[in-house]
Protein backbone atom coordinates (compact mmCIF):
# COMPACT_ATOMS: atom_id res chain seq x y z
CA UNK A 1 30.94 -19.46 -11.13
CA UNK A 2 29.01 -18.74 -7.77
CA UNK A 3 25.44 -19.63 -7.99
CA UNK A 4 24.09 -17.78 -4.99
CA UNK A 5 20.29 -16.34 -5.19
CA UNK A 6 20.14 -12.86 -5.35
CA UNK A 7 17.86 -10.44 -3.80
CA UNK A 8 18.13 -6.48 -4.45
CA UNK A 9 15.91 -5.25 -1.55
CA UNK A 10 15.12 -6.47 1.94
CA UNK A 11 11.20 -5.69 2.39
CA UNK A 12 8.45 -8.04 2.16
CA UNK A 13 9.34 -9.71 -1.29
CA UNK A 14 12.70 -9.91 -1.08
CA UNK A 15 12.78 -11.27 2.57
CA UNK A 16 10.04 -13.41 1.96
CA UNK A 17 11.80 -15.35 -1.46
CA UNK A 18 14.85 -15.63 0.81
CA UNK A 19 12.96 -17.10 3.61
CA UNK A 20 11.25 -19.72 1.14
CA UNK A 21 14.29 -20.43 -0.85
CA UNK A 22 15.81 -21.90 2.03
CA UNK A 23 13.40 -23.61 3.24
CA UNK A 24 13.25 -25.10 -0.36
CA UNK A 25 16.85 -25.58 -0.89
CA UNK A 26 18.71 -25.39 2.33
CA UNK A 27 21.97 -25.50 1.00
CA UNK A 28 21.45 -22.52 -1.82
CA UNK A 29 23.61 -19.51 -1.09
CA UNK A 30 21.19 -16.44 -0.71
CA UNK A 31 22.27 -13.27 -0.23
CA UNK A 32 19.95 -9.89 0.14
CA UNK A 33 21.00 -6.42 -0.50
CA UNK A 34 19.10 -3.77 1.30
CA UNK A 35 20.17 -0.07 0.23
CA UNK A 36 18.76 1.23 3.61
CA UNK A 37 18.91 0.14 7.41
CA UNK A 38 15.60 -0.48 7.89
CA UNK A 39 14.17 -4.22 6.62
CA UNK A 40 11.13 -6.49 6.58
CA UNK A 41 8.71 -3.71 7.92
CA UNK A 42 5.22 -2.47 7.68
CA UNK A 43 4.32 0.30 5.55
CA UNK A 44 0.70 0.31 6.33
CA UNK A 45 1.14 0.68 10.26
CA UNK A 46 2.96 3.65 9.64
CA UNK A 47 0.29 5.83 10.12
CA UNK A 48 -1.21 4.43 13.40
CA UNK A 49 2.89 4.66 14.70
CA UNK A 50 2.64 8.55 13.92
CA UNK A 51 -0.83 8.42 15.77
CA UNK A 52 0.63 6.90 18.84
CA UNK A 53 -1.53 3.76 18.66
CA UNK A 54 1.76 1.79 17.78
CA UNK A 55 4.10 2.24 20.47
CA UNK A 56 7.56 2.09 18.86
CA UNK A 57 9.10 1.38 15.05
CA UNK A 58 10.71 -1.88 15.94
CA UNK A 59 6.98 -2.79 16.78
CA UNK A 60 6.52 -3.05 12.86
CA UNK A 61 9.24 -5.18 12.13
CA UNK A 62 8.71 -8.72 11.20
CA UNK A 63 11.77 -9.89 10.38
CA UNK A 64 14.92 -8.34 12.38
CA UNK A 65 18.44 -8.98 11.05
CA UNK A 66 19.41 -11.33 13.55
CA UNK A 67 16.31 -13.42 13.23
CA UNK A 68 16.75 -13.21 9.21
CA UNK A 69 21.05 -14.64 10.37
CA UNK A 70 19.02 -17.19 12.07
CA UNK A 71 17.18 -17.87 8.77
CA UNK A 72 20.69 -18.70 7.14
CA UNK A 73 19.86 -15.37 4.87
CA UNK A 74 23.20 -13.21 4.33
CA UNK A 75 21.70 -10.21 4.72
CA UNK A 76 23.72 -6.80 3.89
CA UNK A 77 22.47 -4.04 5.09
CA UNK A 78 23.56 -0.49 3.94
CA UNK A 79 24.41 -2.12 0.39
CA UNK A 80 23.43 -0.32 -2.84
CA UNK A 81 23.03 -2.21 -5.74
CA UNK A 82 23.43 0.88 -8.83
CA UNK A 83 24.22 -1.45 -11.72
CA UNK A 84 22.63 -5.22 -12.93
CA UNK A 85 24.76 -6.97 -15.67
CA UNK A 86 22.10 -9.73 -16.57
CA UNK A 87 24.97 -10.89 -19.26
CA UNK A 88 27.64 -11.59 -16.67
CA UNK A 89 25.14 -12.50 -14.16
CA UNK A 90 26.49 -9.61 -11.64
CA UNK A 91 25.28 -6.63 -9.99
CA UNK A 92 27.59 -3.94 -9.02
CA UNK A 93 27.27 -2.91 -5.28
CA UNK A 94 28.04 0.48 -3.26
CA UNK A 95 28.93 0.23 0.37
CA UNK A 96 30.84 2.99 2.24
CA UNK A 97 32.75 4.10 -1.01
CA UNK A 98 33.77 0.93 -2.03
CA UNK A 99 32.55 -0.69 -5.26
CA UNK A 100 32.13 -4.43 -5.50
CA UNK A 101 30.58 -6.89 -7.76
CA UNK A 102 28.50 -9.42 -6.61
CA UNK A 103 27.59 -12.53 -9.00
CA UNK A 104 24.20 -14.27 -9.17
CA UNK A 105 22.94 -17.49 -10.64
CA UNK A 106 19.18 -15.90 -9.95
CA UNK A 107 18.27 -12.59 -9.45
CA UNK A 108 14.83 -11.14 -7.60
CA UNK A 109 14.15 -7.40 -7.89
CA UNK A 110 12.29 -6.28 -5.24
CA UNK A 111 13.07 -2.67 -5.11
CA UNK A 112 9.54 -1.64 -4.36
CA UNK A 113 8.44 1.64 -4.97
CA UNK A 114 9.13 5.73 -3.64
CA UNK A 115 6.59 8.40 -2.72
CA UNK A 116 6.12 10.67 -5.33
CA UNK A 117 5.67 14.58 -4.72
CA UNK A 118 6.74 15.93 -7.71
CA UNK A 119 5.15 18.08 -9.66
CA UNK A 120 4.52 20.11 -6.28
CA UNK A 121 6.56 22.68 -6.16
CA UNK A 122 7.98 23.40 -2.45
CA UNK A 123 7.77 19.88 -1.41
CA UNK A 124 11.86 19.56 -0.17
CA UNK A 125 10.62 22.27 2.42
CA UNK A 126 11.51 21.49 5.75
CA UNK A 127 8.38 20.38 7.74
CA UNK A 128 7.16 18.57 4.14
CA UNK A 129 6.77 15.48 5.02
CA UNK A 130 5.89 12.01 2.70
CA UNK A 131 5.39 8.77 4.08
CA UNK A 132 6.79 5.87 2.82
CA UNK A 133 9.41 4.46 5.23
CA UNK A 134 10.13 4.43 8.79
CA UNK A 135 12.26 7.14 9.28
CA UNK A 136 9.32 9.59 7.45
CA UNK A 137 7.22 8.28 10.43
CA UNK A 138 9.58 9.10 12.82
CA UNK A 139 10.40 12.78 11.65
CA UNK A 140 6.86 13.41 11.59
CA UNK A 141 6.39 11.82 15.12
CA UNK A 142 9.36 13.94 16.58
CA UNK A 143 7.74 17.09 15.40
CA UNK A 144 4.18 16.34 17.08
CA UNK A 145 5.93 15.89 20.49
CA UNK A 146 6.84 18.97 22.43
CA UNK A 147 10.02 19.40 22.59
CA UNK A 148 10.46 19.15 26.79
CA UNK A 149 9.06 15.51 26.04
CA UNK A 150 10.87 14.06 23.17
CA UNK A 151 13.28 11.49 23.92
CA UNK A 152 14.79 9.75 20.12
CA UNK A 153 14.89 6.52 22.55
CA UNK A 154 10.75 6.80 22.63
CA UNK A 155 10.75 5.97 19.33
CA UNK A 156 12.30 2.76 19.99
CA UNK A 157 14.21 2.55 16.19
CA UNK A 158 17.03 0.76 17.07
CA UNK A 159 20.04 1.24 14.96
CA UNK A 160 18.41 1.57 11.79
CA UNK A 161 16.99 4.94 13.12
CA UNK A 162 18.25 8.09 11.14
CA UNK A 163 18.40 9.88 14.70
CA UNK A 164 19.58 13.06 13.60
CA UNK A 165 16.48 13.62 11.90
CA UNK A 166 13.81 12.62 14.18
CA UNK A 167 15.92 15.42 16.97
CA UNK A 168 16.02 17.60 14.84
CA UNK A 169 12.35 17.68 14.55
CA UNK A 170 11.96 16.67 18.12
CA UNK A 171 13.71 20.17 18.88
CA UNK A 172 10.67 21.75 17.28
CA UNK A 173 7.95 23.89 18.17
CA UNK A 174 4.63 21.20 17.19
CA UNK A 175 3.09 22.34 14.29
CA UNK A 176 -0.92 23.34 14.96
CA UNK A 177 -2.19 23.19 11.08
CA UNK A 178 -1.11 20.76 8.90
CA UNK A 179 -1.86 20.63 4.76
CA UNK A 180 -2.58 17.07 3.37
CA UNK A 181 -2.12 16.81 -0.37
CA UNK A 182 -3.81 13.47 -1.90
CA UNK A 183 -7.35 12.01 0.12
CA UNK A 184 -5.76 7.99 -0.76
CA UNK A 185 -5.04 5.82 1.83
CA UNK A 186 -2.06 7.78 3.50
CA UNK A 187 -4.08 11.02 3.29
CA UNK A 188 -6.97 9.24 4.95
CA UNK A 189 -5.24 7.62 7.94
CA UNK A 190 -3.06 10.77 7.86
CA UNK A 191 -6.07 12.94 8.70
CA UNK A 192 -7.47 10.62 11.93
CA UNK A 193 -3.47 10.79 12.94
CA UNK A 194 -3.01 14.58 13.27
CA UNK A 195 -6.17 14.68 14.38
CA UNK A 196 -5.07 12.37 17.38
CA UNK A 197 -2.86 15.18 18.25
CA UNK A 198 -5.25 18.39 17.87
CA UNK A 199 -4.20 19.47 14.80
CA UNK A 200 -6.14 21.47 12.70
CA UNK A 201 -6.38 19.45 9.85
CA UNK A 202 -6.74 20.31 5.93
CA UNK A 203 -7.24 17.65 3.57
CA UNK A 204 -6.77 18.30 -0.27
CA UNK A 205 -7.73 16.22 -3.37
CA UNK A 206 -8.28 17.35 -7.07
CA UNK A 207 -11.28 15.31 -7.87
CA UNK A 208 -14.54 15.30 -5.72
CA UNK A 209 -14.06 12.81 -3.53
CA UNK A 210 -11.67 11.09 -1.71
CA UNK A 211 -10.19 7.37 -1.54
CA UNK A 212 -10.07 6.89 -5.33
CA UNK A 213 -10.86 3.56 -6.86
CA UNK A 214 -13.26 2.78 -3.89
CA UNK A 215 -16.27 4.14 -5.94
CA UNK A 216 -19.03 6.64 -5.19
CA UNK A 217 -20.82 5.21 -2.29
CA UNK A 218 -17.34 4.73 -0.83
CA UNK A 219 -16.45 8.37 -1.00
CA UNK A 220 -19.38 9.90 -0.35
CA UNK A 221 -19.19 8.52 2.98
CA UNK A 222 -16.33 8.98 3.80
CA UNK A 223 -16.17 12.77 2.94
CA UNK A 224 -19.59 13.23 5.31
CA UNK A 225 -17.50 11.28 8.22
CA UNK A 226 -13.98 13.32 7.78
CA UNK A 227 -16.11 16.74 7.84
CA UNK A 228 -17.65 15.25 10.53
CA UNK A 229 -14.54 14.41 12.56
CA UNK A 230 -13.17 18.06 12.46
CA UNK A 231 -11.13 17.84 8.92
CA UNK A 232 -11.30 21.17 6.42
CA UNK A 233 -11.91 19.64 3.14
CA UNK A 234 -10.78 21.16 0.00
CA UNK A 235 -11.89 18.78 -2.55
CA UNK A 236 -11.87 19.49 -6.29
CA UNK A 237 -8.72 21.73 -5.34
CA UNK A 238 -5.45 20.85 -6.76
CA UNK A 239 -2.04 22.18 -4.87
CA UNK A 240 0.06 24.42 -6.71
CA UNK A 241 3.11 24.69 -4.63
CA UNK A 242 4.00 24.77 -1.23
CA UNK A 243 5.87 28.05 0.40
CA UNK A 244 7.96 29.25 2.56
CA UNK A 245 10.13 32.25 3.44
CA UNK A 246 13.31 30.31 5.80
CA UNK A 247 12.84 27.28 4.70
CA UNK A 248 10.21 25.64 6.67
CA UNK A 249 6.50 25.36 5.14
CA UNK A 250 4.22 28.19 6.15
CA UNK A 251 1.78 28.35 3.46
CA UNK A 252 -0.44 26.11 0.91
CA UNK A 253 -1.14 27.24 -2.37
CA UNK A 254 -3.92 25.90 -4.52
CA UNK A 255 -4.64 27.18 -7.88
CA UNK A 256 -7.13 29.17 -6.89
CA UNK A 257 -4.55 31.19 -5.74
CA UNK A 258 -6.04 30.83 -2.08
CA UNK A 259 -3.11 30.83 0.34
CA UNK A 260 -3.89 28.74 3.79
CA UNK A 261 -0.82 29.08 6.40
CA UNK A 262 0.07 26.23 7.66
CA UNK A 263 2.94 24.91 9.90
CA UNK A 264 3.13 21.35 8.44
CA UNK A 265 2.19 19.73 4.98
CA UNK A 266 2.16 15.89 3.67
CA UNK A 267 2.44 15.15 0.58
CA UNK A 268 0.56 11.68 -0.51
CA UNK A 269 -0.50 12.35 -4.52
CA UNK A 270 1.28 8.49 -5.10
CA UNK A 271 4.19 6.03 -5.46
CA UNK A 272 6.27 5.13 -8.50
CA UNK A 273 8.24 1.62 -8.90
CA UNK A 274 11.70 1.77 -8.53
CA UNK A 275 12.79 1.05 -11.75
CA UNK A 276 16.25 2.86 -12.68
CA UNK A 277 18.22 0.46 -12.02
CA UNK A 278 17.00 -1.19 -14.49
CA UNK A 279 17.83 0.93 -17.27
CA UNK A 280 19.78 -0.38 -20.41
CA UNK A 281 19.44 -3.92 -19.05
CA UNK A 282 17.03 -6.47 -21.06
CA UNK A 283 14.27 -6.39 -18.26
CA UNK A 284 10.99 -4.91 -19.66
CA UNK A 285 8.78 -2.77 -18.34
CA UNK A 286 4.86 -3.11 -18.49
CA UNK A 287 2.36 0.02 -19.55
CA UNK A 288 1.76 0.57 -15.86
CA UNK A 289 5.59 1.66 -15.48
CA UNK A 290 6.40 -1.47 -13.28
CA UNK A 291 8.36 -4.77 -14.50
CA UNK A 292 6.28 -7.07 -16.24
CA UNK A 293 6.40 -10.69 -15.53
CA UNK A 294 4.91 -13.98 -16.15
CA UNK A 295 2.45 -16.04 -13.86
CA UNK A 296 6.30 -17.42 -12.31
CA UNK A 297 7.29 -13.86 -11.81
CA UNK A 298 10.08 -14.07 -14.40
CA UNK A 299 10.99 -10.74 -16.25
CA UNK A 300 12.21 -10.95 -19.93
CA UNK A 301 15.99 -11.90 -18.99
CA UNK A 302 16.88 -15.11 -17.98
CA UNK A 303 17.11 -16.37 -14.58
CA UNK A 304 15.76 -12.21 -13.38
CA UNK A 305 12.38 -11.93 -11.56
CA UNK A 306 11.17 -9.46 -9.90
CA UNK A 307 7.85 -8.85 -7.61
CA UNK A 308 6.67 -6.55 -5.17
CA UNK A 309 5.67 -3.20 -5.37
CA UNK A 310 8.33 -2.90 -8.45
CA UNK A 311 6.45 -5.67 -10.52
CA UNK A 312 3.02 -5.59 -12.37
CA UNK A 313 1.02 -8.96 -11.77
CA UNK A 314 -2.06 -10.19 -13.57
CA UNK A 315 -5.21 -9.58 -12.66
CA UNK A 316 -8.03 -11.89 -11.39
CA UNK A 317 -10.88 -11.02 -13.48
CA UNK A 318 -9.43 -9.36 -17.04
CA UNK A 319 -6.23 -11.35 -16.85
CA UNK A 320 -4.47 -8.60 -18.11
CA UNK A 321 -0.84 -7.00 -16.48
CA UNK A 322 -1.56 -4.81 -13.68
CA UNK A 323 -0.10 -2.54 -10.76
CA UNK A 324 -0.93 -4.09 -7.46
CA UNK A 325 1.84 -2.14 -4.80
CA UNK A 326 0.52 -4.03 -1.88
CA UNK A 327 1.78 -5.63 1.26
CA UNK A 328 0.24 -9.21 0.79
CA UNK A 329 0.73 -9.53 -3.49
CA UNK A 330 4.55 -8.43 -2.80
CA UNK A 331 4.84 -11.11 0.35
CA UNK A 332 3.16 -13.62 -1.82
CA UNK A 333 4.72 -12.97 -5.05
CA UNK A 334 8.13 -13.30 -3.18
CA UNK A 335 7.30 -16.34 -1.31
CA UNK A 336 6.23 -18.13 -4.78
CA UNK A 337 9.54 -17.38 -6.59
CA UNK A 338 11.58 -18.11 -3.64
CA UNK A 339 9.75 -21.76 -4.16
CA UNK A 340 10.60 -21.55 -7.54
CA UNK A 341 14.55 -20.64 -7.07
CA UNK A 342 14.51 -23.51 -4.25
CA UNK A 343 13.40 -25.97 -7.27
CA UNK A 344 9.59 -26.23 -6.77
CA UNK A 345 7.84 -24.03 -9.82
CA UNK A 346 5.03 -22.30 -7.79
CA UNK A 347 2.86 -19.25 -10.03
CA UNK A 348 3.04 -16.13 -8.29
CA UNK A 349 -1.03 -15.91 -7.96
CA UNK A 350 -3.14 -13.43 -9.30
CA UNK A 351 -4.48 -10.29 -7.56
CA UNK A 352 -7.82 -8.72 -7.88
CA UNK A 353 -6.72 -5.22 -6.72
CA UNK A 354 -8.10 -5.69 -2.82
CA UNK A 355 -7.67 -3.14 -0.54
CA UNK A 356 -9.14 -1.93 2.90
CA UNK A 357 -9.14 1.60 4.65
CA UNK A 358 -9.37 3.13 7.89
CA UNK A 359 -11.14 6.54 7.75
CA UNK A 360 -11.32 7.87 11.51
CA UNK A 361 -14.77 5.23 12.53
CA UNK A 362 -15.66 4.49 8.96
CA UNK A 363 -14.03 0.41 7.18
CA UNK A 364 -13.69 0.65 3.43
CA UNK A 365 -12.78 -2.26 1.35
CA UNK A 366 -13.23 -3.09 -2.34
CA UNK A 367 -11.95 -5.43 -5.31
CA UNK A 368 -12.30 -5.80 -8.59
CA UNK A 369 -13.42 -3.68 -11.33
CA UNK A 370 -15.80 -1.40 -9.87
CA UNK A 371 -15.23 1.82 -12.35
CA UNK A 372 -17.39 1.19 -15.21
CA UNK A 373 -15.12 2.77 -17.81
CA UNK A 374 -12.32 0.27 -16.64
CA UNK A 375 -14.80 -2.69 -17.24
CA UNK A 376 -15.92 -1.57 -20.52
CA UNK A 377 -11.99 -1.23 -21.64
CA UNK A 378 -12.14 -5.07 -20.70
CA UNK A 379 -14.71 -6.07 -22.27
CA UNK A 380 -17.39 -6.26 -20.32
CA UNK A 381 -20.66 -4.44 -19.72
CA UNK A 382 -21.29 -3.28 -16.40
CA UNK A 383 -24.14 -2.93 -14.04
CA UNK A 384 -23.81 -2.15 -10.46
CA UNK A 385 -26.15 -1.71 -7.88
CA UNK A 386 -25.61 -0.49 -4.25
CA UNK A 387 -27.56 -1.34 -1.19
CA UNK A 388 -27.04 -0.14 2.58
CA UNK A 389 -28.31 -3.08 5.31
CA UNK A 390 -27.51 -3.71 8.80
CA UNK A 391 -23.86 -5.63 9.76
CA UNK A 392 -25.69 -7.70 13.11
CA UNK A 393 -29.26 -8.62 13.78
CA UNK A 394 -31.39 -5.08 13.96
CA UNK A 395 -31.86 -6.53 17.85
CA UNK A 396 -28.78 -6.83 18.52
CA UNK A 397 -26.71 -3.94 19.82
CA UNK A 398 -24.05 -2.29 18.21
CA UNK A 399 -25.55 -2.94 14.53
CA UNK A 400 -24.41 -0.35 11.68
CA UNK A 401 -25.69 0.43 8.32
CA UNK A 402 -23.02 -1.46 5.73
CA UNK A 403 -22.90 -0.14 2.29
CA UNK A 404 -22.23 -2.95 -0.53
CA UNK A 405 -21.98 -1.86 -4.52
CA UNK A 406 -21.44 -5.00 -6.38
CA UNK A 407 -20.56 -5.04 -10.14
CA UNK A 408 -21.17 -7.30 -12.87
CA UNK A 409 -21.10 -8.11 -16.39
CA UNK A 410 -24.79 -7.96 -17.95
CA UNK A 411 -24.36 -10.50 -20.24
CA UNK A 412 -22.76 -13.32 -18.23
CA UNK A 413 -23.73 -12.86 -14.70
CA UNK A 414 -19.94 -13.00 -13.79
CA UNK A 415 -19.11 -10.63 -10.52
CA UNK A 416 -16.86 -8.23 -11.83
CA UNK A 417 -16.25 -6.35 -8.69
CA UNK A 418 -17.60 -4.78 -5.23
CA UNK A 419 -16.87 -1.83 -2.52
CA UNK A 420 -17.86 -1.64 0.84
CA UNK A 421 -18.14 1.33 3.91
CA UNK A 422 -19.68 1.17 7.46
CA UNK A 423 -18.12 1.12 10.95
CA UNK A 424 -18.93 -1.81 12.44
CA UNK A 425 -16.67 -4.57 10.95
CA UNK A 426 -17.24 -3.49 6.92
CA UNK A 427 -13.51 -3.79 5.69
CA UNK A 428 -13.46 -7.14 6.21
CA UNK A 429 -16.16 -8.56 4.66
CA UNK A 430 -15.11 -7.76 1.10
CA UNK A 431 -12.71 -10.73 1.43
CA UNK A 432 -16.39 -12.69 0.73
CA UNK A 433 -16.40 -10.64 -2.53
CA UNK A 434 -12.42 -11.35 -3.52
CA UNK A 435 -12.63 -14.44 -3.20
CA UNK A 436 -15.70 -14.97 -5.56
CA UNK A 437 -13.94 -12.94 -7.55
CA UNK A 438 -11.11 -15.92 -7.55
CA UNK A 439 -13.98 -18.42 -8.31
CA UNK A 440 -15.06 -16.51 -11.29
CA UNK A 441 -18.65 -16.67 -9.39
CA UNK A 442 -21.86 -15.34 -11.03
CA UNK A 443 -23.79 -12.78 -8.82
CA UNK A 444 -26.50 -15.67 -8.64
CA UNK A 445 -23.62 -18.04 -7.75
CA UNK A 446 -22.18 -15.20 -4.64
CA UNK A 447 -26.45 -14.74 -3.54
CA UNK A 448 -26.36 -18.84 -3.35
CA UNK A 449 -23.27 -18.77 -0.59
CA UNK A 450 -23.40 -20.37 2.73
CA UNK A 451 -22.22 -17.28 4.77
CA UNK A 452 -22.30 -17.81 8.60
CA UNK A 453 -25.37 -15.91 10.74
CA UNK A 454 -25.98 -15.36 14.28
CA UNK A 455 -26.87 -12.03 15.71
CA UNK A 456 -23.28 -10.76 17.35
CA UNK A 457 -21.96 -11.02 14.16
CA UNK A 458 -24.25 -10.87 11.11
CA UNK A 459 -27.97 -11.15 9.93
CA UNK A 460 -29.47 -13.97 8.50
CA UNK A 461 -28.62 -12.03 5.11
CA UNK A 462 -25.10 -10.59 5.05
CA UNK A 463 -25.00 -7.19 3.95
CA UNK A 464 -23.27 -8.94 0.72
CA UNK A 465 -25.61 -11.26 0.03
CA UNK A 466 -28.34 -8.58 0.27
CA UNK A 467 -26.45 -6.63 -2.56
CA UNK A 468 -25.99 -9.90 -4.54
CA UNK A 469 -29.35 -10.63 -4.39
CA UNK A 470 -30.91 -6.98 -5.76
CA UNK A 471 -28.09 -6.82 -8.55
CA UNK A 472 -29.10 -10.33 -9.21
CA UNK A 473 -32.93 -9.00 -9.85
CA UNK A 474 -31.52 -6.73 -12.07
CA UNK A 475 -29.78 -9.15 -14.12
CA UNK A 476 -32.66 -11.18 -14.14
């Protein structure tokens, strides 16, 4: 029987396991089936595309389909896998009508996951928009243009472009008010991208703030900077349904019954792991929804792994299963069992739930367990303290206040978790924070760290050491 390597999906894991198979085992067959056109891109540049800041889709490739042929990688575009027979080692393939089956010796499912806009009623509207994929980007794109200056060869897409989309929107009238449902990350960078083109912009989340998960210093700034930068905010306002009378959106209704017309809506409550085609096979899923796996990224039939945003991982500080849909977790995870299916067992790393977010001006970042309720489920006992200090010497120009909440567990001292906001390089400082985290650092252990100073680009105390020092006195 053929013992070629597998891949169902052509994104960041499945690319990357190819790529490091290879490189492992440069005579293993390996063979990736992408459902779409579009491979190896960048979901989290979509935004700044539909803002104009990114010139053209092919700019957020990193891996083209010639460049993967280079690779060795048979790559098959346009190939559906709809069926996985982990007893005959097969999946069954859909391409242009015909039906084929393809044998594996290993399989990686890297299916990633889809938007999710259900339970919104009036979200198939036309001028409804979600964004998870390249072609969403470049509908929405081709309806901010005017229509006397569209051109679908702007867009620079290439021949995984669904064209007849993005001119059908390009033949548009541009929408002037646009409806965001979900204040996450896409609703966020969302908002500063309509914005970018004059919109009038209306941002919508059922709880109180926005950015879940960051925490309340987190949000609270950030809501003061979007109402700032021009956005309506309708917080503590959940969406209903969306309406309209020819088929295009023209309305938003909440449940307080409170229409607001509108010409254009996004939908961003989410995304799901694609996991039907896993159904009735021995794969299990984890309580998150996702495939579980082991520190390998093995699933629960032989010779199947799976990773990406279709796979839980384990978590840095519970060590527990956990959801992590995330570009560099899916890039590593696929890298580490491409190792492994090359013949060098490499673990697939743990993740510690790190994330960074543009809002307009403001950098948000956190890790960890930050939500006290979470930490308590795990064991721990919290305390958290937040402190605001300057990101560069106060003499030195361009200095910003930096917010820092750090977590911890009372009884050990161990850093639990952290979130960060400010506008003058904040984001990227909570890497300091993840990768205590890895360490398993105490707070007195993070206040102890060597962190570089000199005015351009920090003071003598980092704004994280600051924090680690006053949660410290607390401990203490």
């Amino acid at each position: 029987m053929p013992d070629p390597f597998v891949a169902i999906g052509g994104d960041a894991a499945g690319l990357s396991a190819a790529s490091k198979c290879l490189r492992t085992d440069p005579d293993r067959d390996v063979i990736v089936l992408e459902k779409g056109s579009w491979v190896s891109y960048a979901h989290c540049g979509t935004p700044y595309f539909v803002k104009g800041e990114v010139e053209h889709l092919t700019d957020l490739l990193s891996l083209s389909p010639a460049e993967a042929a280079e690779r060795g990688i048979d790559l098959r575009r346009d190939h559906e896998v709809v069926a996985v027979d982990t007893d005959a080692r097969t999946v069954t393939v859909e391409r242009d009508g015909e039906t084929i089956e393809q044998p594996y010796g290993d399989l990686l499912v890297a299916t990633g996951a889809r938007a999710v806009s259900a339970p919104i009623e009036g979200s198939s509207l036309d001028g409804v928009f979600t964004l998870h994929g390249l072609d969403h980007a470049a509908a929405i794109r081709s309806y901010l243009t005017p229509p006397d200056e569209f051109a679908v060869a702007d867009l620079g897409g290439g021949d995984a472009l669904d064209e007849a989309v993005a001119e059908r929107y390009g033949a548009m009238h541009p929408p002037e008010t646009v409806a965001i449902v979900g204040a996450g990350y896409v609703g966020v960078e969302m908002a500063e991208a309509f914005a970018a083109w004059d919109l009038d912009v209306h941002l919508f989340q059922r709880s109180e703030r926005p950015v879940p998960g960051f925490g309340d210093a987190v949000g609270d700034a950030v809501t003061e900077h979007l109402r700032e930068s021009g956005v309506t905010l309708h917080f503590g306002e959940e969406v209903d349904r969306l309406d309209g009378d020819a088929g295009h959106v023209d309305r938003v209704v909440p449940a307080s019954g409170a229409e607001l017309p509108v010409d254009a809506a996004l939908v961003g409550i989410g995304i799901r792991p694609n996991t039907d085609l896993l159904v009735g096979t021995p794969v299990e899923l984890g309580e998150s929804g996702a495939v579980a796996t082991d520190e390998y990224g093995r699933t629960s039939a032989e010779r199947v792994y799976a990773a990406g945003d279709v796979a839980e991982m384990h978590h840095t500080v519970t060590g527990e299963p956990t959801w992590n849909p995330l570009g560099l977790p899916a890039n590593r995870a696929g890298r580490a069992i491409g190792s492994t299916v090359g013949g060098d067992p490499t673990p697939v790393g743990r993740v510690a739930g790190t994330a960074m977010v543009k809002a307009f001006d403001l950098e948000c970042g956190r890790t960890g367990l930050i939500d006290h309720d979470r930490a308590r489920e795990a064991g721990f006992d919290p305390v958290s303290e937040t402190v605001t200090a300057g990101s560069r010497s106060g003499y030195y120009p361009g200095a910003a206040e930096t917010t820092v909440t750090l977590t911890a567990d009372r009884d050990t001292g161990r850093l639990l978790g952290g979130s960060i906001v400010g506008a003058d390089r904040a984001a990227v400082r909570i890497d300091t924070v993840a990768t205590a985290l890895g360490g398993e650092l105490t707070v007195a252990e993070l206040e102890r760290q060597d962190l570089g100073y000199a005015p351009p680009f920090s003071p003598v105390w980092d704004p994280v050491l600051v924090a680690a020092k006053v949660l410290n006195g607390t401990l203490e």
